[in-house]
PDB file of N, CA and C in Angstrom:
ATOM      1  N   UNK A   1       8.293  26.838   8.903  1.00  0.00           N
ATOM      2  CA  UNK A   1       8.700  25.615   8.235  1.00  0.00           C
ATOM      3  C   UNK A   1       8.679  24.395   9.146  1.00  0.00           C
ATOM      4  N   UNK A   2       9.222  24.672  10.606  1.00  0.00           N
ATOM      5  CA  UNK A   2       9.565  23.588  11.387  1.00  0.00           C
ATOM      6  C   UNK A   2       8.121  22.689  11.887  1.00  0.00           C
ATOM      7  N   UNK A   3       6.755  24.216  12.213  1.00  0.00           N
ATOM      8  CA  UNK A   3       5.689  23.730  12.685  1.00  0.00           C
ATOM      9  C   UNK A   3       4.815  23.204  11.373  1.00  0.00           C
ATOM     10  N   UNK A   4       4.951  23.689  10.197  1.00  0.00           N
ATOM     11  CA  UNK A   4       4.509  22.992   9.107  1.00  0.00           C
ATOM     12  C   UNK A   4       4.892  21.496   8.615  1.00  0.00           C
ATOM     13  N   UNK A   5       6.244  20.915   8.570  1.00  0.00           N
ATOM     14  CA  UNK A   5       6.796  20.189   8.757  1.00  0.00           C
ATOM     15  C   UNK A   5       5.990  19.114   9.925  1.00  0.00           C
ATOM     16  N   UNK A   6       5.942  19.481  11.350  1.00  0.00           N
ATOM     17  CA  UNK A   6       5.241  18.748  11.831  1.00  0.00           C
ATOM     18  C   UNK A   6       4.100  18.339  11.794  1.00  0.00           C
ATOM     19  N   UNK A   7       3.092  19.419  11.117  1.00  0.00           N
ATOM     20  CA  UNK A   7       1.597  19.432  10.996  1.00  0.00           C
ATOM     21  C   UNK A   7       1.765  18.309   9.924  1.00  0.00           C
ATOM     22  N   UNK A   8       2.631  18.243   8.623  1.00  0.00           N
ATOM     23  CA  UNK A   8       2.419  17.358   7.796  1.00  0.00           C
ATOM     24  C   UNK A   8       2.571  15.979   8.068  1.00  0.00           C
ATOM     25  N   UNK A   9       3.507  15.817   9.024  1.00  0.00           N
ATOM     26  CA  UNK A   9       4.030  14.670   9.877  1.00  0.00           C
ATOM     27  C   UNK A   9       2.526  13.750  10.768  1.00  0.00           C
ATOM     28  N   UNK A  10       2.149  14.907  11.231  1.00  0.00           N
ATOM     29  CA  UNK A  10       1.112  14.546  12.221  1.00  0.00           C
ATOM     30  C   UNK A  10      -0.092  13.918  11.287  1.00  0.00           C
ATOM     31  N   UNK A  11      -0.584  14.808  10.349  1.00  0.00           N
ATOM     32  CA  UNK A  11      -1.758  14.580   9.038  1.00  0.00           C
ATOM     33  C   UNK A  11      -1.603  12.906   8.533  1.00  0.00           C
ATOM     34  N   UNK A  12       0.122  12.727   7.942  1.00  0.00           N
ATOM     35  CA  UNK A  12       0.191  11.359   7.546  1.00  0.00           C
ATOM     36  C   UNK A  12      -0.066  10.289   8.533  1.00  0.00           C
ATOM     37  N   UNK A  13       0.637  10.581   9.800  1.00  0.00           N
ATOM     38  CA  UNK A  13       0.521   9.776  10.690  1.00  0.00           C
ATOM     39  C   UNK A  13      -1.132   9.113  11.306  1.00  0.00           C
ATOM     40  N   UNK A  14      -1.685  10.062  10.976  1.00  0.00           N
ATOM     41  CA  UNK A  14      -3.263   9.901  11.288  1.00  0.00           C
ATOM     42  C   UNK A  14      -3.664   9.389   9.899  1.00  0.00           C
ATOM     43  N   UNK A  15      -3.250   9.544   8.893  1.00  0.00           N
ATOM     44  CA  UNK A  15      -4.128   8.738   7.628  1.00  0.00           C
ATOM     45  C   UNK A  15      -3.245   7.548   7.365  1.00  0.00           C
ATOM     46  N   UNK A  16      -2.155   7.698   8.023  1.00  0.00           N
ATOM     47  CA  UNK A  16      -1.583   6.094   8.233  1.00  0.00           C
ATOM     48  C   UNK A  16      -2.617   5.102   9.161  1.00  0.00           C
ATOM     49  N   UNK A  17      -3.134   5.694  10.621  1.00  0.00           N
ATOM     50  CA  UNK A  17      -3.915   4.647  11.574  1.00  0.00           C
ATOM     51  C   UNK A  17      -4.990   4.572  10.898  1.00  0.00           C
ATOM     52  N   UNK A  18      -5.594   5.571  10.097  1.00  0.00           N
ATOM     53  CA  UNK A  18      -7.502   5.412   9.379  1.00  0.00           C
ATOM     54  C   UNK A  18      -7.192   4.330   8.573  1.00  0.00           C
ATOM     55  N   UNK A  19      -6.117   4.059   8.028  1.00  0.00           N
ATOM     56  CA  UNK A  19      -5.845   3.068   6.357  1.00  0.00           C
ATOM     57  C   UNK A  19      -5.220   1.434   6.878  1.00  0.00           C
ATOM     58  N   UNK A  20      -4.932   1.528   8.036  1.00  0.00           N
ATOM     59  CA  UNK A  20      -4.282   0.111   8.910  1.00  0.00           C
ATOM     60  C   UNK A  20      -5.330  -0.406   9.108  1.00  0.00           C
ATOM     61  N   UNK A  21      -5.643  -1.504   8.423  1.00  0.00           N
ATOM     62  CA  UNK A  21      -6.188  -3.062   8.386  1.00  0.00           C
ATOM     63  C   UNK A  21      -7.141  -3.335   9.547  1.00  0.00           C
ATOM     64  N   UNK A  22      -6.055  -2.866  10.752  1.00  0.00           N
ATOM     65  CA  UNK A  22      -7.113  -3.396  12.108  1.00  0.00           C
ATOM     66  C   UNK A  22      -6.336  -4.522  12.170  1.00  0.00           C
ATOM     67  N   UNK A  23      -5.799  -5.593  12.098  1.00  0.00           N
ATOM     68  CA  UNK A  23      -5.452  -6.307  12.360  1.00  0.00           C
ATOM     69  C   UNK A  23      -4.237  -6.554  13.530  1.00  0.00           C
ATOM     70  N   UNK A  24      -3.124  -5.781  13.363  1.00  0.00           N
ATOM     71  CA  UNK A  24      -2.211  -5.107  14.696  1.00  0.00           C
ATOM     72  C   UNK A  24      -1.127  -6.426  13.655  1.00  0.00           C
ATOM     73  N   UNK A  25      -1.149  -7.218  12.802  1.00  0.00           N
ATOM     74  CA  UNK A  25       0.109  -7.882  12.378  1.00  0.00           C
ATOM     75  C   UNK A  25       1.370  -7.001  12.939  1.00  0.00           C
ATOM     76  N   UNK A  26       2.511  -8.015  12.850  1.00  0.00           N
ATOM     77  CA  UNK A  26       3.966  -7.488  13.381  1.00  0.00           C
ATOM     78  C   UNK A  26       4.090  -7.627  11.324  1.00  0.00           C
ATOM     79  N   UNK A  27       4.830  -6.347  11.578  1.00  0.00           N
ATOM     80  CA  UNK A  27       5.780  -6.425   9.867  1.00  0.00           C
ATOM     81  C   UNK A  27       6.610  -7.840   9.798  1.00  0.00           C
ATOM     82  N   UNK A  28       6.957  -8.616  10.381  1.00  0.00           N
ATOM     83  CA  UNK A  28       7.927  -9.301  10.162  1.00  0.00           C
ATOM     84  C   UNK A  28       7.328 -10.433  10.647  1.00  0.00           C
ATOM     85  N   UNK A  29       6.686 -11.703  10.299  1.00  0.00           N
ATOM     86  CA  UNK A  29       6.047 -13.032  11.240  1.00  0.00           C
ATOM     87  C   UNK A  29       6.966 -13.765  11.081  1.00  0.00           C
ATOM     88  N   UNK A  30       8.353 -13.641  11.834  1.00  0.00           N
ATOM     89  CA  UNK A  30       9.881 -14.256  11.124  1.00  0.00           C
ATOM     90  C   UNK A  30       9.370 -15.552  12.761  1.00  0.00           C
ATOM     91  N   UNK A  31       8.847 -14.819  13.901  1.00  0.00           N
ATOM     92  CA  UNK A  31       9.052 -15.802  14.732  1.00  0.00           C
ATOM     93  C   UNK A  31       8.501 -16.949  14.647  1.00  0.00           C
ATOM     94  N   UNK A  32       7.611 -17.486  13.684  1.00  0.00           N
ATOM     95  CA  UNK A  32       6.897 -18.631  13.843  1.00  0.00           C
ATOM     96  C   UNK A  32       7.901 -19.731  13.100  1.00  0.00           C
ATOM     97  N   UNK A  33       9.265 -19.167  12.238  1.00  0.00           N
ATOM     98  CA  UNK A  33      10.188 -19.915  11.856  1.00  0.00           C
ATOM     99  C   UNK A  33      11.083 -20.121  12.816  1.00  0.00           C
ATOM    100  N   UNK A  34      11.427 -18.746  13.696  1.00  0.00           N
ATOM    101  CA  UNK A  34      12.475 -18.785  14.407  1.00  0.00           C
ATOM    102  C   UNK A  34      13.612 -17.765  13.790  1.00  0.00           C
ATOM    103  N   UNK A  35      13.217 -16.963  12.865  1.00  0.00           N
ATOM    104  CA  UNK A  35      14.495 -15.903  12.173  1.00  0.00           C
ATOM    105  C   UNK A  35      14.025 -14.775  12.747  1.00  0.00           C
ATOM    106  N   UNK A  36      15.489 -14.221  12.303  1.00  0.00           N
ATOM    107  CA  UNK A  36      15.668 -13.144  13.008  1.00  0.00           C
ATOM    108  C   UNK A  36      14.670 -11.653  11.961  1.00  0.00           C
ATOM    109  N   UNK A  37      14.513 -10.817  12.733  1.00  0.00           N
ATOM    110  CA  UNK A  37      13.474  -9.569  11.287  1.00  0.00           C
ATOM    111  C   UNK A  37      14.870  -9.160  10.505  1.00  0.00           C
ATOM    112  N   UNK A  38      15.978  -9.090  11.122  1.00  0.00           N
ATOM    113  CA  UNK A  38      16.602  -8.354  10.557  1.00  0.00           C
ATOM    114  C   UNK A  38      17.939  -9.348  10.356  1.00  0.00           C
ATOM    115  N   UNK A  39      19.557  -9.104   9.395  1.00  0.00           N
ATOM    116  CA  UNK A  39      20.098 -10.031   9.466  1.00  0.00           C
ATOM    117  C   UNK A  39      21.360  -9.785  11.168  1.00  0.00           C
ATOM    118  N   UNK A  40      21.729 -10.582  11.955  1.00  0.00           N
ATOM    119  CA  UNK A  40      22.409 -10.482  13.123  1.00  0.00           C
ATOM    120  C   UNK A  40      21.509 -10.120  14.298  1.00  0.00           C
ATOM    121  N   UNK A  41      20.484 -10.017  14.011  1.00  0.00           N
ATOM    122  CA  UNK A  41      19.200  -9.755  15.395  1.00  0.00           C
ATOM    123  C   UNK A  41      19.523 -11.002  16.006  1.00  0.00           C
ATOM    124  N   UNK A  42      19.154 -11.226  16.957  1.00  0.00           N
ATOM    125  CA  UNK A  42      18.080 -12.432  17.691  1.00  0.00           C
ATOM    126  C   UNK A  42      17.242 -12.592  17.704  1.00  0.00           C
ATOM    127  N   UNK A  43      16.557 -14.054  17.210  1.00  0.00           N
ATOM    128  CA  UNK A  43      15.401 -14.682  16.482  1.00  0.00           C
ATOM    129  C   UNK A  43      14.393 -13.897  17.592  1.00  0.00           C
ATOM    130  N   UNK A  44      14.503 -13.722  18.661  1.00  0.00           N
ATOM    131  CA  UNK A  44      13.421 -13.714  19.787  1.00  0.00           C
ATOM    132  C   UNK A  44      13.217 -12.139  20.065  1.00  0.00           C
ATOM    133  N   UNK A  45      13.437 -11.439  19.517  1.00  0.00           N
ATOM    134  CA  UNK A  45      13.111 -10.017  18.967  1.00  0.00           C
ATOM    135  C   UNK A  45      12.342  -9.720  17.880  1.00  0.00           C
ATOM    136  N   UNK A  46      11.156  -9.348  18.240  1.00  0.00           N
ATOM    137  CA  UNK A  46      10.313  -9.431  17.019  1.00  0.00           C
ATOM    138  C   UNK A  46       9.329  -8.219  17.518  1.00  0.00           C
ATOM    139  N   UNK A  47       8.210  -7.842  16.605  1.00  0.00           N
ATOM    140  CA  UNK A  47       7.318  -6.574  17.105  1.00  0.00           C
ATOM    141  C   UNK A  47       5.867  -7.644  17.966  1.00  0.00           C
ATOM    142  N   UNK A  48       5.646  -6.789  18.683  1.00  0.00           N
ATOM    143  CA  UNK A  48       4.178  -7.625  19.319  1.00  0.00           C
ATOM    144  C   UNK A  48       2.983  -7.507  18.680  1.00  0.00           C
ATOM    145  N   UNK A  49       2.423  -8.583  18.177  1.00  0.00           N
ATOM    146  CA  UNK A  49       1.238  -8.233  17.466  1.00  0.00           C
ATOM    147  C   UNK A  49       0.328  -7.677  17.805  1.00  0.00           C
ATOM    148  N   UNK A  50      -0.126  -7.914  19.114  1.00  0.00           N
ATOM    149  CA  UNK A  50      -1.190  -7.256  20.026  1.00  0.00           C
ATOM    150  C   UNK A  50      -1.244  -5.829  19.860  1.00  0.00           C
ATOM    151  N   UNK A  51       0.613  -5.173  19.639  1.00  0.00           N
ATOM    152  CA  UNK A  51       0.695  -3.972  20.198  1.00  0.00           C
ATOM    153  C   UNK A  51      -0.015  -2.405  19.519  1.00  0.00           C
ATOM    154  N   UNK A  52      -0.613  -1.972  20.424  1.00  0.00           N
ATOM    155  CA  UNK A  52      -1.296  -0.977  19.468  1.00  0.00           C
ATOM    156  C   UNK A  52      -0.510   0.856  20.508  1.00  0.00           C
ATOM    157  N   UNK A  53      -0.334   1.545  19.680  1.00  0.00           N
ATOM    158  CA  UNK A  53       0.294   3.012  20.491  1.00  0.00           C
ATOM    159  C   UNK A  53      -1.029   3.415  20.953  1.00  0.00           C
ATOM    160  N   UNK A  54      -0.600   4.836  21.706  1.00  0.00           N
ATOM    161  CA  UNK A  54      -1.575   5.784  21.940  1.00  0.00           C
ATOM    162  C   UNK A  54      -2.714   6.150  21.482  1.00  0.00           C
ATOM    163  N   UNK A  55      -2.539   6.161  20.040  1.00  0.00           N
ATOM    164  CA  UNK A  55      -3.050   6.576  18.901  1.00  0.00           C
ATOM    165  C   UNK A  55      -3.614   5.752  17.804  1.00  0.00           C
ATOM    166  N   UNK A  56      -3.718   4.317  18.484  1.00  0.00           N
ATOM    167  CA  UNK A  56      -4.375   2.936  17.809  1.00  0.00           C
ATOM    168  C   UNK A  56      -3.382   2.422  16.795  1.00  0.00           C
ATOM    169  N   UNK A  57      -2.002   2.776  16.407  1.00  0.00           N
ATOM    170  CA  UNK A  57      -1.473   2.449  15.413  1.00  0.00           C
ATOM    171  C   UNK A  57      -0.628   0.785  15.696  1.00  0.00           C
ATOM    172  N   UNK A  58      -0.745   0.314  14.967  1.00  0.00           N
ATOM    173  CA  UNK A  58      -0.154  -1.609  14.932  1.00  0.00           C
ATOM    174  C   UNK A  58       1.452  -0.944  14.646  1.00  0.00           C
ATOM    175  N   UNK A  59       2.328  -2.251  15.022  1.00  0.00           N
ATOM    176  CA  UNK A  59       3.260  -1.851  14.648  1.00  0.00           C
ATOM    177  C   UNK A  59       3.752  -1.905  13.412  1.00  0.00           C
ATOM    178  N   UNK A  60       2.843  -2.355  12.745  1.00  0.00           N
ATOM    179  CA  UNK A  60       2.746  -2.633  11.120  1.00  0.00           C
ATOM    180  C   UNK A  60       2.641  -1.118  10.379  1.00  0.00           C
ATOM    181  N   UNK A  61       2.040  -0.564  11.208  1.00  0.00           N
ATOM    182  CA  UNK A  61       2.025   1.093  10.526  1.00  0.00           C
ATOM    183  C   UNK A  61       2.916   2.176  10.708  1.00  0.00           C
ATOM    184  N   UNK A  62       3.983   1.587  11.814  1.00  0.00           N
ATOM    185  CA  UNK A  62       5.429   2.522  12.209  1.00  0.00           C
ATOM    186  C   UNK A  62       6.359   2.286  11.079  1.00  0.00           C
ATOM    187  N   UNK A  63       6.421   1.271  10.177  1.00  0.00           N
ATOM    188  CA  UNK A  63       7.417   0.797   9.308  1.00  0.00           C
ATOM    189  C   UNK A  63       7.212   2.088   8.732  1.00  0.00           C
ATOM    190  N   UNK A  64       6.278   2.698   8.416  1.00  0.00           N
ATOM    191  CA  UNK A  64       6.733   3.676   7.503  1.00  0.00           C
ATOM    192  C   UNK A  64       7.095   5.334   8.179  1.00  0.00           C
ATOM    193  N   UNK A  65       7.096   5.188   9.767  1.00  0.00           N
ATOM    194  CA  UNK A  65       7.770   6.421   9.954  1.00  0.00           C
ATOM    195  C   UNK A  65       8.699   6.102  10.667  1.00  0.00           C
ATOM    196  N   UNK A  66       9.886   7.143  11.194  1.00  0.00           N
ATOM    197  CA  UNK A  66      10.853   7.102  12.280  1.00  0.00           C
ATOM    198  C   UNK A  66      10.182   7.119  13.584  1.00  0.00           C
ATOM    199  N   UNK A  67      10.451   5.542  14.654  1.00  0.00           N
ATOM    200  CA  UNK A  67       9.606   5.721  15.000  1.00  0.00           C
ATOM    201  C   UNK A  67      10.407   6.724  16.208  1.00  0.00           C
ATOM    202  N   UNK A  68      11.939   6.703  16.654  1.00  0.00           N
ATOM    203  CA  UNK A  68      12.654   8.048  17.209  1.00  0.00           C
ATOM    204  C   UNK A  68      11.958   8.922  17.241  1.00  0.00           C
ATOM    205  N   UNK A  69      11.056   9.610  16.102  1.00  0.00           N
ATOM    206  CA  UNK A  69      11.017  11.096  15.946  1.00  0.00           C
ATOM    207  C   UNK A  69       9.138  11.122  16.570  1.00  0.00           C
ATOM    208  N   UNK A  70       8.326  10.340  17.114  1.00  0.00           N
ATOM    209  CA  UNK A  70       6.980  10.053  17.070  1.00  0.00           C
ATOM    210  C   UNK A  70       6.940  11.397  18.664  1.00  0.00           C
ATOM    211  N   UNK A  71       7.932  11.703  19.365  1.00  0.00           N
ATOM    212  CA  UNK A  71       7.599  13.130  20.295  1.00  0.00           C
ATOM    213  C   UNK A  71       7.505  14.639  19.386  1.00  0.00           C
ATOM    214  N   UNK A  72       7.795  14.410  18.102  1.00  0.00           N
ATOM    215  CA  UNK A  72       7.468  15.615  17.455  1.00  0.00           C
ATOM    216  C   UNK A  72       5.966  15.688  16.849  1.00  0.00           C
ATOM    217  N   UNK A  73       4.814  14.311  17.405  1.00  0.00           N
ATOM    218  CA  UNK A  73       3.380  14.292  16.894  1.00  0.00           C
ATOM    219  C   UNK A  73       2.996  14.507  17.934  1.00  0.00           C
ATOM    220  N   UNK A  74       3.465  14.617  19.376  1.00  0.00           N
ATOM    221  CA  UNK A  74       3.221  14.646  20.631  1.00  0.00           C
ATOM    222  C   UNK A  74       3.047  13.610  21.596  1.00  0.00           C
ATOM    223  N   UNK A  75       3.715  12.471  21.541  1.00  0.00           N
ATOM    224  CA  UNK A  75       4.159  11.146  21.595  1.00  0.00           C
ATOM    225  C   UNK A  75       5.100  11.728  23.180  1.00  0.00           C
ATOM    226  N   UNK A  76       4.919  11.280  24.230  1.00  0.00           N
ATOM    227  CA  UNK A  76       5.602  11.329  25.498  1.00  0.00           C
ATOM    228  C   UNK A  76       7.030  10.342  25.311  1.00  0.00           C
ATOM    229  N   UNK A  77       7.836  10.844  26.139  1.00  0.00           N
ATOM    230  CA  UNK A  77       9.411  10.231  26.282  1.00  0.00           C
ATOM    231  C   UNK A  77       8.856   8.818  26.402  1.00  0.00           C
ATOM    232  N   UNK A  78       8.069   8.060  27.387  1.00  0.00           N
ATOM    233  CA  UNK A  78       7.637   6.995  27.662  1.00  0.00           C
ATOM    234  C   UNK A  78       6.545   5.884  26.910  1.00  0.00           C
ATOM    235  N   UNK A  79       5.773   7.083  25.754  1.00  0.00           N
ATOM    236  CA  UNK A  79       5.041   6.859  24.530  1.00  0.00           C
ATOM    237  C   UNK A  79       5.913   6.123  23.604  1.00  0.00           C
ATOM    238  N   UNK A  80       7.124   7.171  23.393  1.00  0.00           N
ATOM    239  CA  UNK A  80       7.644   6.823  22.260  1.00  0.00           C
ATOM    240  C   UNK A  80       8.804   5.406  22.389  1.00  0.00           C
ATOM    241  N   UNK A  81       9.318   5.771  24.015  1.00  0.00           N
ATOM    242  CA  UNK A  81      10.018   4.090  23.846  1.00  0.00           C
ATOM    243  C   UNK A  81       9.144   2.879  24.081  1.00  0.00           C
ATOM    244  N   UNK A  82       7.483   2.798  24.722  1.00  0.00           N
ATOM    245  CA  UNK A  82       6.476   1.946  24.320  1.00  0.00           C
ATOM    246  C   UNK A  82       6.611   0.737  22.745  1.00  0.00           C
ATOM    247  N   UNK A  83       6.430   2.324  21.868  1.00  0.00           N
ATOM    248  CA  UNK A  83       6.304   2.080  20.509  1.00  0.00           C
ATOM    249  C   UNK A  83       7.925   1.090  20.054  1.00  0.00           C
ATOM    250  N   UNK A  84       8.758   2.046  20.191  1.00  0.00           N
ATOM    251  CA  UNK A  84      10.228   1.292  20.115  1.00  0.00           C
ATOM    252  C   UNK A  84      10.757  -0.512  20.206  1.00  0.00           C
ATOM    253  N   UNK A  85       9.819   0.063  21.393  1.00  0.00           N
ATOM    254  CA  UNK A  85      10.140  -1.854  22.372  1.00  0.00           C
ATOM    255  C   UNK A  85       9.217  -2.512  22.057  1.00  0.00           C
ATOM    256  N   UNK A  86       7.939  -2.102  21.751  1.00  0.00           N
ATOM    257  CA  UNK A  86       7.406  -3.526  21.096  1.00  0.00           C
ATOM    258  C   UNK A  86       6.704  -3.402  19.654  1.00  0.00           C
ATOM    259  N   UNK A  87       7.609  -2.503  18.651  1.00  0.00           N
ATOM    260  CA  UNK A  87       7.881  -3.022  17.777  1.00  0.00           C
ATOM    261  C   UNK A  87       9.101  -2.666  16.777  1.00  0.00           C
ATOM    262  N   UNK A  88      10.157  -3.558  17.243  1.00  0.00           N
ATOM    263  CA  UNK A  88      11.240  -3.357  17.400  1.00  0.00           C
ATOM    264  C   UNK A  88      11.980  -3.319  16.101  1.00  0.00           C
ATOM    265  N   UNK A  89      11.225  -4.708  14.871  1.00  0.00           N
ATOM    266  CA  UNK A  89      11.327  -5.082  13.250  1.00  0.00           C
ATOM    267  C   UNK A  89      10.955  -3.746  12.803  1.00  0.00           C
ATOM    268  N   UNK A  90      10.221  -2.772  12.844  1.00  0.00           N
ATOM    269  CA  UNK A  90       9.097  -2.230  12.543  1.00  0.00           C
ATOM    270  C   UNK A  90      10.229  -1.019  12.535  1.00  0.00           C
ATOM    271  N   UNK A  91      10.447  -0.480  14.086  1.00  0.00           N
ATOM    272  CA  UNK A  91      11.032   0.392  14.113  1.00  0.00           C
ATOM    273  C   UNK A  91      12.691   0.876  13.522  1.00  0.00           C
ATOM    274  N   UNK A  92      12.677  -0.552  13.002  1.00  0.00           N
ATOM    275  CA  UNK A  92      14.100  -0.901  13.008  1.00  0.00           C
ATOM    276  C   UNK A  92      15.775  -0.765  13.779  1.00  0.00           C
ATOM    277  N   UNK A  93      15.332  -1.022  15.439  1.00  0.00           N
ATOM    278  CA  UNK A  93      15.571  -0.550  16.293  1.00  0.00           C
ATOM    279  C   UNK A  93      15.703  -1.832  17.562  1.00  0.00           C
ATOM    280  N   UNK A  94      17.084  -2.691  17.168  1.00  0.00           N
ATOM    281  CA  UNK A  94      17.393  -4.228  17.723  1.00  0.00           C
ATOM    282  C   UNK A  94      16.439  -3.706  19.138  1.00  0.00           C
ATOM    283  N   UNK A  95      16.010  -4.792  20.010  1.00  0.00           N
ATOM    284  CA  UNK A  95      15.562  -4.985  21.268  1.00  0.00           C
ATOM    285  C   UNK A  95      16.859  -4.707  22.546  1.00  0.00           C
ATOM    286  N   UNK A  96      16.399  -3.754  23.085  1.00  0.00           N
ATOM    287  CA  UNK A  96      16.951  -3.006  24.480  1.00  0.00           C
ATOM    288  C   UNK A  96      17.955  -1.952  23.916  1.00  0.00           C
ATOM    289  N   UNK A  97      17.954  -1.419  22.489  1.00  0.00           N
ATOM    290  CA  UNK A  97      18.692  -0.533  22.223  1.00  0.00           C
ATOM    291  C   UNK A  97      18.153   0.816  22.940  1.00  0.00           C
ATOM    292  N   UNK A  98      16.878   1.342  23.100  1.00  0.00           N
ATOM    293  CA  UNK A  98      16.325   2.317  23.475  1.00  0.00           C
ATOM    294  C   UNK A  98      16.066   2.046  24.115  1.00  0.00           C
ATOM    295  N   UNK A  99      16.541   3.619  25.450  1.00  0.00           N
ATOM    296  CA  UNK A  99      16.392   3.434  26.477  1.00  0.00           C
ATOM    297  C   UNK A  99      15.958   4.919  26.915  1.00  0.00           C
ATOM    298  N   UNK A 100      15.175   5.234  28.328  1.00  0.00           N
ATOM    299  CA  UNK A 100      14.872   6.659  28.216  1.00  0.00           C
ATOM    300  C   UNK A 100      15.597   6.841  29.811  1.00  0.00           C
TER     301      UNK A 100
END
């Protein structure tokens, strides 16, 4: 169950990066106003657009998984707080909360 579970995890996660735009958008373009992604953030916490993972994914394409759980696709301790920290709206995961 547990390794099936992951295989399915892993499958979406890869037809999540084939179906992403290419573009690398941040989920949230709150900074060009100055708001915060979330309500009580700080405006200056936002995901990096540039940022792409291991695995080519924008941070536009983490919104839809946990991005915590991305060492059960085989995502390194240092992979996965990468992903965390720069995209932070995305992950839903304030800036300098994760730490390894």
């Amino acid at each position: 169950p547990a390794d099936q579970q992951n295989k399915n995890l892993i499958e979406r996660y890869l037809q999540a990066i084939s179906e992403q735009d290419g573009s690398g958008a941040a989920v949230v373009d709150a900074s060009e106003e100055n708001e915060s992604c979330f309500a009580g953030w700080d405006a200056s916490c936002q995901d990096n657009a540039s940022f792409l993972s291991v695995m080519g994914a924008s941070c536009g394409m983490h919104e839809r998984f946990d991005c915590t759980m991305l060492h059960a696709i085989g995502y390194t301790e240092k992979e996965v707080y990468d992903v965390v920290n720069n995209c932070p709206c995305a992950c839903e995961m304030p800036c300098g909360q994760w730490t390894f």
